[in-house]
C-alpha atoms as a PDB file:
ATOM      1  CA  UNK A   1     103.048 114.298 107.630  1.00  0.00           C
ATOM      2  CA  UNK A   2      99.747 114.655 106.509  1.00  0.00           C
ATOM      3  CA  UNK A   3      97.485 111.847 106.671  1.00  0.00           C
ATOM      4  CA  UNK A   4      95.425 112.708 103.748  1.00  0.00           C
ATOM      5  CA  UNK A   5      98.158 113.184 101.502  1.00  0.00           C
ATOM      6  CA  UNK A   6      99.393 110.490 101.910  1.00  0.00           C
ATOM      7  CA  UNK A   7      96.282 108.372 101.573  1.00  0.00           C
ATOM      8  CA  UNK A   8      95.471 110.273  97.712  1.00  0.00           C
ATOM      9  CA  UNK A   9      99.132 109.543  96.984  1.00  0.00           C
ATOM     10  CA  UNK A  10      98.495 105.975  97.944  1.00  0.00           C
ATOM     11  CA  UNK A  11      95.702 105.923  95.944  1.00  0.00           C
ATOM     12  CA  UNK A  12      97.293 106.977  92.753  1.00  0.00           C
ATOM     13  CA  UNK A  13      99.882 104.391  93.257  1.00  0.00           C
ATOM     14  CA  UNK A  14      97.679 101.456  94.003  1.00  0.00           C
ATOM     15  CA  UNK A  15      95.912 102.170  90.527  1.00  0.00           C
ATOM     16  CA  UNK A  16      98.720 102.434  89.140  1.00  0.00           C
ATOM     17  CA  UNK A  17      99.960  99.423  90.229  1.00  0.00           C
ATOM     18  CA  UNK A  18      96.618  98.028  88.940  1.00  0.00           C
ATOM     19  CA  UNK A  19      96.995  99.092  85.607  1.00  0.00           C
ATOM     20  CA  UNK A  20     100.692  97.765  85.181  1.00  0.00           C
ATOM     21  CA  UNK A  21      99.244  94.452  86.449  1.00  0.00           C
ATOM     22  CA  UNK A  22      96.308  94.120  84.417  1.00  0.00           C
ATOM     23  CA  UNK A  23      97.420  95.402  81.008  1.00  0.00           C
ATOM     24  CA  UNK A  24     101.276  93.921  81.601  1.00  0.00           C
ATOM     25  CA  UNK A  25     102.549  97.202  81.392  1.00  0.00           C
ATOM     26  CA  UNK A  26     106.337  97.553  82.653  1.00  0.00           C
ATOM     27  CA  UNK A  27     106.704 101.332  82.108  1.00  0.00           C
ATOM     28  CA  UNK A  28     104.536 101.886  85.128  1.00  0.00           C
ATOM     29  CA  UNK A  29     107.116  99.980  87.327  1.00  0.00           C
ATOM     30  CA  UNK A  30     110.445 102.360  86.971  1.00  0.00           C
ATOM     31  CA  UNK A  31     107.387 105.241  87.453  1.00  0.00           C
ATOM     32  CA  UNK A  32     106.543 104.045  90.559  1.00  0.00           C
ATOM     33  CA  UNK A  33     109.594 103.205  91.623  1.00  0.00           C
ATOM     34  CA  UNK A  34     110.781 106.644  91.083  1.00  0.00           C
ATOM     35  CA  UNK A  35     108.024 108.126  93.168  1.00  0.00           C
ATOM     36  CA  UNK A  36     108.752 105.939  96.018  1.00  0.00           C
ATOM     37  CA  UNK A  37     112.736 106.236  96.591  1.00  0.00           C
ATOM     38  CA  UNK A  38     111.670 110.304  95.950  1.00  0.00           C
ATOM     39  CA  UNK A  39     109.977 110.324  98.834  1.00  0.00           C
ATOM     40  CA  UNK A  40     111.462 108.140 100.562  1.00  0.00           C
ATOM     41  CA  UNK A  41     114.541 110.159 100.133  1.00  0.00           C
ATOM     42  CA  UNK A  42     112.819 114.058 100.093  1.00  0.00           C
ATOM     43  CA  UNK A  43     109.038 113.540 100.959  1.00  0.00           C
ATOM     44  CA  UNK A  44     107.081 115.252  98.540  1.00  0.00           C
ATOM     45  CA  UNK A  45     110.222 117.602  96.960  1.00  0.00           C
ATOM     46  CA  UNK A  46     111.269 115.388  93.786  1.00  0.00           C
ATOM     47  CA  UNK A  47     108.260 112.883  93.973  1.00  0.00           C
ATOM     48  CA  UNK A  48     105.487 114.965  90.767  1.00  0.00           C
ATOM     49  CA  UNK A  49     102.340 112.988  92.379  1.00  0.00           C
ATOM     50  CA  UNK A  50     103.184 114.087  96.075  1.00  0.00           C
ATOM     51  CA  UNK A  51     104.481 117.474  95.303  1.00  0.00           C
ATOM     52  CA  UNK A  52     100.863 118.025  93.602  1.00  0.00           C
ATOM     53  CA  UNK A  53      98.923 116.347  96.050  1.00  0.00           C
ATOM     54  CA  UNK A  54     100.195 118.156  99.105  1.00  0.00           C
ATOM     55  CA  UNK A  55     100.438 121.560  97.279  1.00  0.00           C
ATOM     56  CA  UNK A  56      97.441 121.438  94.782  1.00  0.00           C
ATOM     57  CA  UNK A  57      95.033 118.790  95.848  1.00  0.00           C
ATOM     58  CA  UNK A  58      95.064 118.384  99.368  1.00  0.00           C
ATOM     59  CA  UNK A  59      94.803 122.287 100.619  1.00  0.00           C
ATOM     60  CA  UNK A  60      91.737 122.299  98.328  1.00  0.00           C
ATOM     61  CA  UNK A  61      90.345 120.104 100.337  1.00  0.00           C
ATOM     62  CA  UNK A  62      87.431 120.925 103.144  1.00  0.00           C
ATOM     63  CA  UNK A  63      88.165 118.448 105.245  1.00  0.00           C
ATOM     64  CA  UNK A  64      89.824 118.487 108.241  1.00  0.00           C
ATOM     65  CA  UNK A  65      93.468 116.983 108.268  1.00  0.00           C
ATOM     66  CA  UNK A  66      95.068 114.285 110.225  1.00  0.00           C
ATOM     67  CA  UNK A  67      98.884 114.778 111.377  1.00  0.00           C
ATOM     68  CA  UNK A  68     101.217 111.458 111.560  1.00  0.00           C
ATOM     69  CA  UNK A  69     104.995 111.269 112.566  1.00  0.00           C
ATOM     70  CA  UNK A  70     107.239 111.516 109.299  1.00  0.00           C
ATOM     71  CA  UNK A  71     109.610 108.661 110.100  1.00  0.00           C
ATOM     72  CA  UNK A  72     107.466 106.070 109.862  1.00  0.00           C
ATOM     73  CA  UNK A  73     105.793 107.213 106.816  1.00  0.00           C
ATOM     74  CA  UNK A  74     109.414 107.707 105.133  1.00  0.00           C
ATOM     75  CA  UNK A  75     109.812 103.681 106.758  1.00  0.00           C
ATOM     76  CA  UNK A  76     107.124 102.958 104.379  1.00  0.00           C
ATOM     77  CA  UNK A  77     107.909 104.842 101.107  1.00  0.00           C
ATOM     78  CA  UNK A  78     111.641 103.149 101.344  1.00  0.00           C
ATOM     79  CA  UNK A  79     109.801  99.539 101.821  1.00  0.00           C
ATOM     80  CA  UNK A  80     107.902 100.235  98.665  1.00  0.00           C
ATOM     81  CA  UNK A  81     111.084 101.746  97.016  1.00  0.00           C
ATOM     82  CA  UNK A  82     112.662  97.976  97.674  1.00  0.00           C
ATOM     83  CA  UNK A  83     109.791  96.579  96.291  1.00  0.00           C
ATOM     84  CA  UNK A  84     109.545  98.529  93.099  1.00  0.00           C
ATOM     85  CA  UNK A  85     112.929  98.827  92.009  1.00  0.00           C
ATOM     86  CA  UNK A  86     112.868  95.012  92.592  1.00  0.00           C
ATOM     87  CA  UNK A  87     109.908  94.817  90.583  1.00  0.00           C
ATOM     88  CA  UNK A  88     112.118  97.118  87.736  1.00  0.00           C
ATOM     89  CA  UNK A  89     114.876  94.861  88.074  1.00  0.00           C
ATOM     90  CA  UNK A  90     112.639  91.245  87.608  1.00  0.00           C
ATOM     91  CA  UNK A  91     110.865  92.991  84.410  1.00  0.00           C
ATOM     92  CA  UNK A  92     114.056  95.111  82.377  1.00  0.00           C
ATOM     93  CA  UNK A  93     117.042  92.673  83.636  1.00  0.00           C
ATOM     94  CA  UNK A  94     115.927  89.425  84.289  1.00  0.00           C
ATOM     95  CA  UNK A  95     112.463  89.282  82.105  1.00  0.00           C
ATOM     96  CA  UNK A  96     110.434  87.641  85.138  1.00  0.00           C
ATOM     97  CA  UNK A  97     107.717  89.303  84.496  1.00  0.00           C
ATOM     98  CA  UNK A  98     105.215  87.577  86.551  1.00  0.00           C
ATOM     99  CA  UNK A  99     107.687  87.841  89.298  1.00  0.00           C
ATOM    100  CA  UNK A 100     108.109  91.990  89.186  1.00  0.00           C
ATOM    101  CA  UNK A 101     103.540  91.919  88.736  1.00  0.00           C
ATOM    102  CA  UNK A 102     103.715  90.022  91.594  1.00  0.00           C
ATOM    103  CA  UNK A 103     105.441  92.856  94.026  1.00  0.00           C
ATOM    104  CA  UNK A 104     103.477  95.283  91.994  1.00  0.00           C
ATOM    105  CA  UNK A 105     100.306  93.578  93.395  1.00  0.00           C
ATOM    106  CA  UNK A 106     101.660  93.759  96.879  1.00  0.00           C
ATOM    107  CA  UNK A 107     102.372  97.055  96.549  1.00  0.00           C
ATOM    108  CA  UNK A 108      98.735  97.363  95.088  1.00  0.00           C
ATOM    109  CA  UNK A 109      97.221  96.221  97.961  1.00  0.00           C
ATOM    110  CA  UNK A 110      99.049  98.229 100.695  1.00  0.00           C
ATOM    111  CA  UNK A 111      98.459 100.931  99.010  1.00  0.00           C
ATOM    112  CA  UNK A 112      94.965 100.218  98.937  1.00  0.00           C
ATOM    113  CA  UNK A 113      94.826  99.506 102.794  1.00  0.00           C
ATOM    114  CA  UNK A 114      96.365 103.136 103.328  1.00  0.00           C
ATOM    115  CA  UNK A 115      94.325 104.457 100.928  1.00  0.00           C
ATOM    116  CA  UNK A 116      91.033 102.952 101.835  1.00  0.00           C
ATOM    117  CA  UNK A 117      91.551 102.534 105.601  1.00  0.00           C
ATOM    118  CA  UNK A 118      94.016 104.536 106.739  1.00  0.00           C
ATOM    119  CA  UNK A 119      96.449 101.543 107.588  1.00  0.00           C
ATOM    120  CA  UNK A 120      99.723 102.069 106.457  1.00  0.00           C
ATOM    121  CA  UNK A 121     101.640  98.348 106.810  1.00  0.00           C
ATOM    122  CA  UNK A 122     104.978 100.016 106.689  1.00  0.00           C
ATOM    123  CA  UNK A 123     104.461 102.414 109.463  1.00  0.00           C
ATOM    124  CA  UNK A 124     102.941  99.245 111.667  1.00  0.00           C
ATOM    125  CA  UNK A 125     106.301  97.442 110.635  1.00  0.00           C
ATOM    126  CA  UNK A 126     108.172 100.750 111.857  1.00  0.00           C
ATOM    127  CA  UNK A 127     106.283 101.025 115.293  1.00  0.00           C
ATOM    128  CA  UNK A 128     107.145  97.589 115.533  1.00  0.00           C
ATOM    129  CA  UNK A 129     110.711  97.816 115.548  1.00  0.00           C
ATOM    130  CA  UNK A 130     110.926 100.316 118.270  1.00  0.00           C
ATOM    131  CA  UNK A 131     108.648  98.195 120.245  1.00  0.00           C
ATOM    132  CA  UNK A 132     111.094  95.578 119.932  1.00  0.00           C
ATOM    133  CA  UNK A 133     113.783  97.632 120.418  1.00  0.00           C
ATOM    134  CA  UNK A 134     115.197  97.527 117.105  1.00  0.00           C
ATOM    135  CA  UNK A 135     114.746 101.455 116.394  1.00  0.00           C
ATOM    136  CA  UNK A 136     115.993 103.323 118.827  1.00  0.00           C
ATOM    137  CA  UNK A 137     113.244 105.690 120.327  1.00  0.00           C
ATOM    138  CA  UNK A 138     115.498 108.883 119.455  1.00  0.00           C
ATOM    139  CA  UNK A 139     114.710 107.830 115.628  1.00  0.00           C
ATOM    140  CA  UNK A 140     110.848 109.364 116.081  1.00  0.00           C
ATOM    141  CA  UNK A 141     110.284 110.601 119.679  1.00  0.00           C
ATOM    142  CA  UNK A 142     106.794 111.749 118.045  1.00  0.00           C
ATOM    143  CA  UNK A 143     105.965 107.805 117.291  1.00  0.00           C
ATOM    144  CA  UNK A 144     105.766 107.132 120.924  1.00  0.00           C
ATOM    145  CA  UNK A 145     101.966 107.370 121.335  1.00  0.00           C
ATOM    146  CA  UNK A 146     101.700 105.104 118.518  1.00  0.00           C
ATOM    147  CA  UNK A 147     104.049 102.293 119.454  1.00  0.00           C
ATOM    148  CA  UNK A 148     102.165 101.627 122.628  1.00  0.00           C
ATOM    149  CA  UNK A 149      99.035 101.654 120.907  1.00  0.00           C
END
């Protein structure tokens, strides 16, 4: 997966998330949590933000570009797909609003941290478990540099 990609795609999200925090706006939530179980479930195929990003945006680019094992990354986009469609649920079925702006604004700031740094909290999470011998190394044979790291 490429890293820069993903990092503009965390971008959008984390303003996103932002902007449903600050202006208490609920809409963004089911938005966002669309995008996430998308790619969580297809990568960038049904997900509109990473389908531009990594066919419009990102090949523009003159950078050089970063390569990082899939698995984990998909690890990540399903832990922010739990977090936003909780976040949908709290605002449309429950009204706890604060609750669902809450886990939008910890969704904000991992999203920032990949964005900004390049630190993805899911994928540390992932390379964690196999570590611990929770995911089995067949899962990502790729993440092996990274989980002795």
């Amino acid at each position: 997966m490429n890293e820069t990609s993903a990092r503009i795609v965390a971008g959008v999200v984390a303003v996103l998330s932002v902007l449903a925090i600050a202006f208490q706006q609920g809409w963004i939530l089911p938005v966002l949590a669309y995008g996430f179980v998308a790619r969580a479930l297809t990568g960038p195929t049904l997900s509109p933000l990473a389908f531009v990003v990594t066919r419009v945006v990102t090949p523009r680019l003159p950078i050089g570009h970063r390569y990082a094992p899939g698995p984990a990354k998909r690890f990540a986009q399903t832990i922010g797909a739990i977090f936003t469609v909780t976040a949908t649920l709290l605002w449309y079925v429950a009204g706890l609003h604060t609750a669902a702006l809450v886990l939008a604004g910890i969704i904000a700031l991992f999203a920032s941290l990949e964005s900004g740094f390049g630190l993805c909290v899911g994928c540390k999470v992932f390379y964690l478990g196999m570590r611990l011998g929770i995911v089995p190394p067949s899962v990502c044979e790729d993440c092996a540099p990274f989980v002795r790291a």
